[in-house]
PDB file of N, CA and C in Angstrom:
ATOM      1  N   UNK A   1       0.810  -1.188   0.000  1.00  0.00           N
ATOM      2  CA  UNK A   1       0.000   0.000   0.000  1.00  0.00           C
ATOM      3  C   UNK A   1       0.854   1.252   0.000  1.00  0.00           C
ATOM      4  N   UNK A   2       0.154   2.562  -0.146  1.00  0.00           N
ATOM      5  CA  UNK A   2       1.024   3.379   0.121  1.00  0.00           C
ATOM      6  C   UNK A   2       1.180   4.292   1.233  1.00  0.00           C
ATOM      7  N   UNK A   3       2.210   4.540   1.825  1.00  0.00           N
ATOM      8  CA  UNK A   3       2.131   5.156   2.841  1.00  0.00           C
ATOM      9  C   UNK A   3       2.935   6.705   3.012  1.00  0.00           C
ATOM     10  N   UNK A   4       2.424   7.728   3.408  1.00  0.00           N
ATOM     11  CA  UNK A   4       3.000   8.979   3.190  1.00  0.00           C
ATOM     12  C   UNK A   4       4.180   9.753   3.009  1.00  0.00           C
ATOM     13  N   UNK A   5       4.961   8.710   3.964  1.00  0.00           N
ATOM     14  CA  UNK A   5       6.147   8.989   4.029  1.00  0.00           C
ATOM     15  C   UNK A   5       7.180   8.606   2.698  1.00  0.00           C
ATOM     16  N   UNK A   6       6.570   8.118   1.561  1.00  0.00           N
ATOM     17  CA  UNK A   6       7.221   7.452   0.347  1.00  0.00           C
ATOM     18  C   UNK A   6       7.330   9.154  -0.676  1.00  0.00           C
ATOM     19  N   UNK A   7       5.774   9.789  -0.301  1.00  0.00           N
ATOM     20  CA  UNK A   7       6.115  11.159  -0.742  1.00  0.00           C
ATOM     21  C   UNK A   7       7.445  12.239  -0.585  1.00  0.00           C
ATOM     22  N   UNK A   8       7.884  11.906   0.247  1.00  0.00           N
ATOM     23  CA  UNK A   8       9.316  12.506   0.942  1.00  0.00           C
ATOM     24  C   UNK A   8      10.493  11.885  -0.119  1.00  0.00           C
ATOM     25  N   UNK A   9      10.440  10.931  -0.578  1.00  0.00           N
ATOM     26  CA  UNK A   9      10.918   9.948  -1.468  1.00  0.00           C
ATOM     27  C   UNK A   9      10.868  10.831  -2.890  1.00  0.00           C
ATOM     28  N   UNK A  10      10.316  10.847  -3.255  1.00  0.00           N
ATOM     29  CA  UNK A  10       9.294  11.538  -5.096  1.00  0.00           C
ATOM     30  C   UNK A  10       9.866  12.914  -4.612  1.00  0.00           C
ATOM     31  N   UNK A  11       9.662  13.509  -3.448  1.00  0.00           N
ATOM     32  CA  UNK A  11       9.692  15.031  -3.283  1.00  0.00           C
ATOM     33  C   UNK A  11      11.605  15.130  -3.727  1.00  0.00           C
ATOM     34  N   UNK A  12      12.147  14.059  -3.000  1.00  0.00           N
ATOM     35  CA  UNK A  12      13.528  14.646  -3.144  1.00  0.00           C
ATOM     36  C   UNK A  12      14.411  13.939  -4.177  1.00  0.00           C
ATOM     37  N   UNK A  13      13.923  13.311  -4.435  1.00  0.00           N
ATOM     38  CA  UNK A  13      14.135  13.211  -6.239  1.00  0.00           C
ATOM     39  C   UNK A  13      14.212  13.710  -7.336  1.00  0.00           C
ATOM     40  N   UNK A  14      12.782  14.416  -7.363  1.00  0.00           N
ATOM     41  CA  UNK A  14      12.017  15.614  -8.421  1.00  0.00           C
ATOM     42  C   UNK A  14      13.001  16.588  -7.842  1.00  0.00           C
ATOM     43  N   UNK A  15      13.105  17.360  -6.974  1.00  0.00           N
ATOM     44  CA  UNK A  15      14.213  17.891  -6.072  1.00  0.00           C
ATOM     45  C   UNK A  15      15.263  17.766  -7.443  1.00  0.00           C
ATOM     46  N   UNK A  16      16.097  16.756  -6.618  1.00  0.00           N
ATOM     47  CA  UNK A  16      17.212  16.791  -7.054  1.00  0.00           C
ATOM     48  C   UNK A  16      17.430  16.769  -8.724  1.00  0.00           C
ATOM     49  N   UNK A  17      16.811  16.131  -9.117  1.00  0.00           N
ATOM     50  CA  UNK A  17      16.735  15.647 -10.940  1.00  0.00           C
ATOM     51  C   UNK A  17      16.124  17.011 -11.540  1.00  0.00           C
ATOM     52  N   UNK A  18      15.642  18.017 -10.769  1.00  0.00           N
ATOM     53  CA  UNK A  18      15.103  19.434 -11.624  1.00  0.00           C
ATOM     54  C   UNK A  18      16.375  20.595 -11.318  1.00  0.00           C
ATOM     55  N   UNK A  19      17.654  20.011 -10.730  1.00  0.00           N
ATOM     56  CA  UNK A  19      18.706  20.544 -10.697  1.00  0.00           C
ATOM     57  C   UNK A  19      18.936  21.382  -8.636  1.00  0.00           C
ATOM     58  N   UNK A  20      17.739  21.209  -7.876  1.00  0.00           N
ATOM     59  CA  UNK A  20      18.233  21.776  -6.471  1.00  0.00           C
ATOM     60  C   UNK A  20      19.651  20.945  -6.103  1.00  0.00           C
ATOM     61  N   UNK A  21      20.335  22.196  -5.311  1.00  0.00           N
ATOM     62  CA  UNK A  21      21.419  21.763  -4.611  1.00  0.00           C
ATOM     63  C   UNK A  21      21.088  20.842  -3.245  1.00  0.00           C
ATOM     64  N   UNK A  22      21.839  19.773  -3.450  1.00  0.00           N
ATOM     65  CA  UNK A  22      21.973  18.224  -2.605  1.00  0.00           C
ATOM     66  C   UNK A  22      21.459  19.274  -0.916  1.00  0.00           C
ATOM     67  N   UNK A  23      22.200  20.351  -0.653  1.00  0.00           N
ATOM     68  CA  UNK A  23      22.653  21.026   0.609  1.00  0.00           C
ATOM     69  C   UNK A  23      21.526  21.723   0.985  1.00  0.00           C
ATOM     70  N   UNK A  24      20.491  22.200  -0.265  1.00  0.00           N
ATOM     71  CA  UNK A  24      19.599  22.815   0.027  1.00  0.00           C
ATOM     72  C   UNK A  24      18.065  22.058   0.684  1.00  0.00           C
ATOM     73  N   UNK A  25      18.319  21.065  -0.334  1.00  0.00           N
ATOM     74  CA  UNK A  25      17.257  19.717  -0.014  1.00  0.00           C
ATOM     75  C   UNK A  25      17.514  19.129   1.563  1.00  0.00           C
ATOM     76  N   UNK A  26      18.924  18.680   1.676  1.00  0.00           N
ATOM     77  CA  UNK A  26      18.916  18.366   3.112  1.00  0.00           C
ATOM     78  C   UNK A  26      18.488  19.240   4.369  1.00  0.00           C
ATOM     79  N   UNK A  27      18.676  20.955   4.061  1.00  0.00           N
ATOM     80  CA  UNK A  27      18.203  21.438   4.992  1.00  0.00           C
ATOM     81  C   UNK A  27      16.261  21.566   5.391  1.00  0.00           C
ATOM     82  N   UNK A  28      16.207  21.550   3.720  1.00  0.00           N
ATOM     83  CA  UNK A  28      14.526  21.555   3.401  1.00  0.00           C
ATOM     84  C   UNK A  28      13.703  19.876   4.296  1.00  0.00           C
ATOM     85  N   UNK A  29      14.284  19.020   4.012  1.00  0.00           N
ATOM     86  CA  UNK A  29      14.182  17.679   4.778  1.00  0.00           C
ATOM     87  C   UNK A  29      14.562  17.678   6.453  1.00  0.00           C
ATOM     88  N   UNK A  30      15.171  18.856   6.586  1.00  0.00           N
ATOM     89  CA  UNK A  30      15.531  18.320   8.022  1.00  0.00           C
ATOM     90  C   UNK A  30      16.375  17.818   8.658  1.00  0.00           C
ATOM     91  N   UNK A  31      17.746  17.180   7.878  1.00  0.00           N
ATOM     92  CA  UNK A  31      18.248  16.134   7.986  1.00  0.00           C
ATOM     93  C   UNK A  31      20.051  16.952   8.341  1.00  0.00           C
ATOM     94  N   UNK A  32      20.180  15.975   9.176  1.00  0.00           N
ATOM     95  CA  UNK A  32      21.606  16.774  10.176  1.00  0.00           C
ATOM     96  C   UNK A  32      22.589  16.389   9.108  1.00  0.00           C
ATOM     97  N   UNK A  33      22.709  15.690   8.343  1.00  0.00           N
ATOM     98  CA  UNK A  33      23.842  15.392   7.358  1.00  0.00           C
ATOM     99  C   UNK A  33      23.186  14.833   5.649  1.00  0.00           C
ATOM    100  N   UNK A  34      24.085  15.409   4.802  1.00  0.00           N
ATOM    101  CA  UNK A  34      23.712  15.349   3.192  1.00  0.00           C
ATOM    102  C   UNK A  34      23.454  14.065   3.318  1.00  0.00           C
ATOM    103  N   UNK A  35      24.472  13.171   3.836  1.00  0.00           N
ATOM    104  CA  UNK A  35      24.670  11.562   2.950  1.00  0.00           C
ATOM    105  C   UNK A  35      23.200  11.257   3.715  1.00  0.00           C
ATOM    106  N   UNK A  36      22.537  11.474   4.507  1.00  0.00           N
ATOM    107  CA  UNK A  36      21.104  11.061   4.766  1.00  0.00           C
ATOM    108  C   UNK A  36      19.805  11.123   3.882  1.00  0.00           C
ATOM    109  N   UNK A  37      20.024  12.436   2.979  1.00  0.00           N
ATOM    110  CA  UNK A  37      19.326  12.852   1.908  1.00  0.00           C
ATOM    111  C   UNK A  37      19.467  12.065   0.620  1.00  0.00           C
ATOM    112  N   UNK A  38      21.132  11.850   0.212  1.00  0.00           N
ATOM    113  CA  UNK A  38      21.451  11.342  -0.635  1.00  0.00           C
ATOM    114  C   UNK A  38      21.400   9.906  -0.901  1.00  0.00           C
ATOM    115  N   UNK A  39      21.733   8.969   0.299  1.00  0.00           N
ATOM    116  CA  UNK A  39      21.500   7.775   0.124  1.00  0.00           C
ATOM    117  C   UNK A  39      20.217   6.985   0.868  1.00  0.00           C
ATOM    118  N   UNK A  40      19.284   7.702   1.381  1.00  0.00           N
ATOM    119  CA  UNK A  40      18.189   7.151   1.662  1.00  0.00           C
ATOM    120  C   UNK A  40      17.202   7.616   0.666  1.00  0.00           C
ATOM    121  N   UNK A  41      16.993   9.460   0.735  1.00  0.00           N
ATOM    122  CA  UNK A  41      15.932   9.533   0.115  1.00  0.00           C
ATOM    123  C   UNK A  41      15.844   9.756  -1.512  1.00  0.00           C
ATOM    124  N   UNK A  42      16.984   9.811  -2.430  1.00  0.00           N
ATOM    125  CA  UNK A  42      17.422  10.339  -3.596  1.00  0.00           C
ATOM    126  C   UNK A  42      17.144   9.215  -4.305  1.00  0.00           C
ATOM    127  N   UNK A  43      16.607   9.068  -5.156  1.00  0.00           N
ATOM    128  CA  UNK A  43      16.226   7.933  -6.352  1.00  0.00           C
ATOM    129  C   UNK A  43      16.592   8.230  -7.751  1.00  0.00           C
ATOM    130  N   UNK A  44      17.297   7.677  -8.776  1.00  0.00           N
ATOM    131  CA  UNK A  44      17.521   8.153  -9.877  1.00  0.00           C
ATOM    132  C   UNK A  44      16.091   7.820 -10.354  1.00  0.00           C
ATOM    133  N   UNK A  45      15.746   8.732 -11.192  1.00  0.00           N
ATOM    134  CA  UNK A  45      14.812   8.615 -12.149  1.00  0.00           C
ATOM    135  C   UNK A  45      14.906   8.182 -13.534  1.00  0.00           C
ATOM    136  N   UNK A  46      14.516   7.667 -14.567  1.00  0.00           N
ATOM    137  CA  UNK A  46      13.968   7.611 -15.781  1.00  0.00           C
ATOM    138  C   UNK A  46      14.994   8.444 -16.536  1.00  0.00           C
ATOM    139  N   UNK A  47      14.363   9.952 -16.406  1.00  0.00           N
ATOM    140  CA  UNK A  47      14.946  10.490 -16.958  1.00  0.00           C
ATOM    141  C   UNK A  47      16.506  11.528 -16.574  1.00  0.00           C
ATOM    142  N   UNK A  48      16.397  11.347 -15.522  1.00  0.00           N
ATOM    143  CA  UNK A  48      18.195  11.523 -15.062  1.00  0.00           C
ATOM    144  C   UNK A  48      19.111  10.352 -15.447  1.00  0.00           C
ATOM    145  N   UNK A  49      18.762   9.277 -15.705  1.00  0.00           N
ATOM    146  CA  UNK A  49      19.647   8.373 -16.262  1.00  0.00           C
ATOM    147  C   UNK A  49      19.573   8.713 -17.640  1.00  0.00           C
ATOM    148  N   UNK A  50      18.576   9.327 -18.283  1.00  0.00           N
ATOM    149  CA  UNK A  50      19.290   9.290 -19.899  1.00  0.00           C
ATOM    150  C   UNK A  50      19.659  10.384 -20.015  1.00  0.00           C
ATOM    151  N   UNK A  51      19.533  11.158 -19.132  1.00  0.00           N
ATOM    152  CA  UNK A  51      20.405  12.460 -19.334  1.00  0.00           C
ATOM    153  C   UNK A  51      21.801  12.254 -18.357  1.00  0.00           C
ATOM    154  N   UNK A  52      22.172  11.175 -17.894  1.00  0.00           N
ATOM    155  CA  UNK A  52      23.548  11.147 -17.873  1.00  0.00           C
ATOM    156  C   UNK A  52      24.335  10.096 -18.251  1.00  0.00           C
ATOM    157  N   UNK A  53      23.353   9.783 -19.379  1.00  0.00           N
ATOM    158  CA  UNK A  53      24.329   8.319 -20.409  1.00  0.00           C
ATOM    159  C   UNK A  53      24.303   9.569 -21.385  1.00  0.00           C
ATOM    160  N   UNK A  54      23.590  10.801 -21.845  1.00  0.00           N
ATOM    161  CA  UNK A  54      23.699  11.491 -22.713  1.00  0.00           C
ATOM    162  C   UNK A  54      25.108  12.885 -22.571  1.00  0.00           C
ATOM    163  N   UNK A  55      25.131  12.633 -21.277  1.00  0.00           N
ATOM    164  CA  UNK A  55      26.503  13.302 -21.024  1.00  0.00           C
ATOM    165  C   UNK A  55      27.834  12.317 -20.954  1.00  0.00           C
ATOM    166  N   UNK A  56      27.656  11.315 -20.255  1.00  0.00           N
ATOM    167  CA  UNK A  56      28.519  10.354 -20.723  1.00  0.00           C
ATOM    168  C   UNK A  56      29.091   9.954 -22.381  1.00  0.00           C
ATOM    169  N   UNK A  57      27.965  10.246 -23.191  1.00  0.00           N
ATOM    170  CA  UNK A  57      28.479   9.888 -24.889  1.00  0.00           C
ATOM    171  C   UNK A  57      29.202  11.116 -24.958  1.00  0.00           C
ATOM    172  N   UNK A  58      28.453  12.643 -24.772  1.00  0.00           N
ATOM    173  CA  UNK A  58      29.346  13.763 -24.698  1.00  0.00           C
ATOM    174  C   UNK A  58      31.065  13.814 -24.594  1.00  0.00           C
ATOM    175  N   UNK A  59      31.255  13.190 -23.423  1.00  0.00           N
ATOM    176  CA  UNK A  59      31.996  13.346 -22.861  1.00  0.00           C
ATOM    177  C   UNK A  59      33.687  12.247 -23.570  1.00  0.00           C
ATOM    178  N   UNK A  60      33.010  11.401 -23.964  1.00  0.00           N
ATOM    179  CA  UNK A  60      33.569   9.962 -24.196  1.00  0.00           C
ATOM    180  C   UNK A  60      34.042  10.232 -25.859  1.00  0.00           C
ATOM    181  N   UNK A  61      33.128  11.452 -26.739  1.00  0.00           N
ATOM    182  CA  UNK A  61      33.063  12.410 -27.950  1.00  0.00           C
ATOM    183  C   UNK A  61      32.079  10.926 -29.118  1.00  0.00           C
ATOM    184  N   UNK A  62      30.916  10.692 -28.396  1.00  0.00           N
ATOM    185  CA  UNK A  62      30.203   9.910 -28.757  1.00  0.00           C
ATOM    186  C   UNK A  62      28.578  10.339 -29.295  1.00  0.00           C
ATOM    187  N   UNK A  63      28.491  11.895 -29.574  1.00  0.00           N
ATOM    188  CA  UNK A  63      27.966  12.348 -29.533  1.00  0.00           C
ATOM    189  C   UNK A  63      27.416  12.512 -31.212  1.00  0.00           C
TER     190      UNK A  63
END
């Protein structure tokens, strides 16, 4: 089922993948340290992964 607290989840994702700073989100969350933000609540999305296999070809001159 779903339970509310998964929203906190989606919130800091969308967050992060629409470009907010990691530092800003953690203070917005509450949370006494980044790596709490980053490795609990941060989810790659869909489309942050093809936008960083699309910087990866960039980068690699695969473009």
């Amino acid at each position: 089922g779903f339970h509310f607290h998964q929203l906190r989840h989606t919130y800091t994702s969308n967050l992060l993948a629409n470009g907010a700073a990691p530092k800003d989100v953690q203070e917005l969350l509450g949370h006494s340290d980044v790596s709490t933000t980053m490795n609990v609540y941060a989810h790659s999305t869909r489309k942050a992964k093809r936008e960083s296999a699309k910087l990866l070809d960039k980068v690699v001159g695969n473009d």
